[in-house]
Protein backbone atom coordinates (compact mmCIF):
# COMPACT_ATOMS: atom_id res chain seq x y z
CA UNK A 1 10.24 0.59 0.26
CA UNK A 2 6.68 1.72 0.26
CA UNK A 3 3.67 1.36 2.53
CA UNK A 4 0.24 1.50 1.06
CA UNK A 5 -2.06 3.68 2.68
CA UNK A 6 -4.37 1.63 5.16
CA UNK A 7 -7.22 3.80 3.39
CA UNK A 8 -10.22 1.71 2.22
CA UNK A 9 -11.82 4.65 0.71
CA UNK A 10 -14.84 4.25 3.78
CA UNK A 11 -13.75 7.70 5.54
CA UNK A 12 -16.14 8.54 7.52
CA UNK A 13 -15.10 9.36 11.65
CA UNK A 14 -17.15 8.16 14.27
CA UNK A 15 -17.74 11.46 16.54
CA UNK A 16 -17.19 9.35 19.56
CA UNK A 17 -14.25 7.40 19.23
CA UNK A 18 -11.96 10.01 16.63
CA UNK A 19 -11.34 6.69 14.48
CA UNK A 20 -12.58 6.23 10.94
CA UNK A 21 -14.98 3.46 9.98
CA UNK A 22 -13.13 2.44 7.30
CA UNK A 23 -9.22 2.13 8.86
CA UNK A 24 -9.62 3.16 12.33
CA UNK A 25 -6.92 5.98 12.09
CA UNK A 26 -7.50 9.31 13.81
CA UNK A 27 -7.31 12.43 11.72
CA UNK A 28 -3.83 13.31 13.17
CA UNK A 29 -2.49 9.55 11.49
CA UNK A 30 -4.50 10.40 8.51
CA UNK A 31 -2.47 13.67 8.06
CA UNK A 32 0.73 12.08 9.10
CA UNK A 33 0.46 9.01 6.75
CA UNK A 34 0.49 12.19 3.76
CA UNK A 35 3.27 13.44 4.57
CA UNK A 36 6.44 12.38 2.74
CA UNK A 37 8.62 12.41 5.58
CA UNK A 38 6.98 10.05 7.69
CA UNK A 39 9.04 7.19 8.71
CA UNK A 40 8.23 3.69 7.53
CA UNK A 41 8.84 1.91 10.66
CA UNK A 42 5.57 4.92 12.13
CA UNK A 43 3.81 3.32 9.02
CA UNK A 44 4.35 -0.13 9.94
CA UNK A 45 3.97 0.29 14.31
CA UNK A 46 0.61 2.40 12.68
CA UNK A 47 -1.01 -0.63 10.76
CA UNK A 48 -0.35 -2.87 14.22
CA UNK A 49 -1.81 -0.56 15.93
CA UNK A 50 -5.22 0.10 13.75
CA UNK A 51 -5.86 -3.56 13.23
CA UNK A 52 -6.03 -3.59 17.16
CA UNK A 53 -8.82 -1.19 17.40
CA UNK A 54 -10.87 -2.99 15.36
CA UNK A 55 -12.47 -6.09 16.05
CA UNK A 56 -15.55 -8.89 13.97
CA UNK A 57 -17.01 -7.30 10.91
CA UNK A 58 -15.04 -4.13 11.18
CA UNK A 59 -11.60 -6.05 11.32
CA UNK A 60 -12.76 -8.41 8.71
CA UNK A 61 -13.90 -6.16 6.10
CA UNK A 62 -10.53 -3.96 6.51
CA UNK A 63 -8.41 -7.18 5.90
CA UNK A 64 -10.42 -8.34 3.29
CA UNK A 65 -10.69 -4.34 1.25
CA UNK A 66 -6.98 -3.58 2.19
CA UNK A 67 -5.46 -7.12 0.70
CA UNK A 68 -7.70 -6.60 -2.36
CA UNK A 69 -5.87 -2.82 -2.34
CA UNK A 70 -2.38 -4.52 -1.69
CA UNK A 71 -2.60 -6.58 -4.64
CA UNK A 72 -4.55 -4.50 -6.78
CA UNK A 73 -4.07 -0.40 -6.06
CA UNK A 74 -7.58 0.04 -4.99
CA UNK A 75 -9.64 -1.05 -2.38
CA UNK A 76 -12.34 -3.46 -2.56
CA UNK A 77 -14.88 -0.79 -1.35
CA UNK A 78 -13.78 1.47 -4.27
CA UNK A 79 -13.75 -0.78 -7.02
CA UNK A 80 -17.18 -1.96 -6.20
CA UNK A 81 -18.56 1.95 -6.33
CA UNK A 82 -16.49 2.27 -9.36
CA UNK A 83 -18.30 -0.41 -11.24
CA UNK A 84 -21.93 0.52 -10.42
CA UNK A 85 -21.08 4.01 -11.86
């Protein structure tokens, strides 16, 4: 079984908090998600534990980009950039 990357393509990292804009990882769960030897159930705990950082717009807009990427291989945020290239 596979876990998609909570990546929205938005990966910027606020200098304050260590989380990114887009998925509210740290750099250190960015790297770990990479490597092929990370455990699913770390993947799954992980995506708990993200959603929980965010809250209003910012969880909203993840839910909303990362079902899009669930169901489509690509996040929202991406396809839209895509299509105004």
């Amino acid at each position: 079984m596979k876990i998609i990357s909570p990546c929205i393509s938005i990966c910027k990292t606020d200098p304050v908090t260590g989380f990114c804009y887009g998925c509210a990882r740290t750099n250190e769960e960015k790297r770990r998600w990479k490597k092929e030897n990370t455990a699913i159930d770390w993947k799954k705990s992980n995506l708990k534990e993200i959603a929980q950082r965010m809250k209003g717009w910012q969880l909203e807009t993840f839910e909303e980009s990362y079902n899009y990427k669930l169901k489509n291989g690509i996040s929202l945020f991406k396809k839209n950039l895509l299509e105004k290239e």
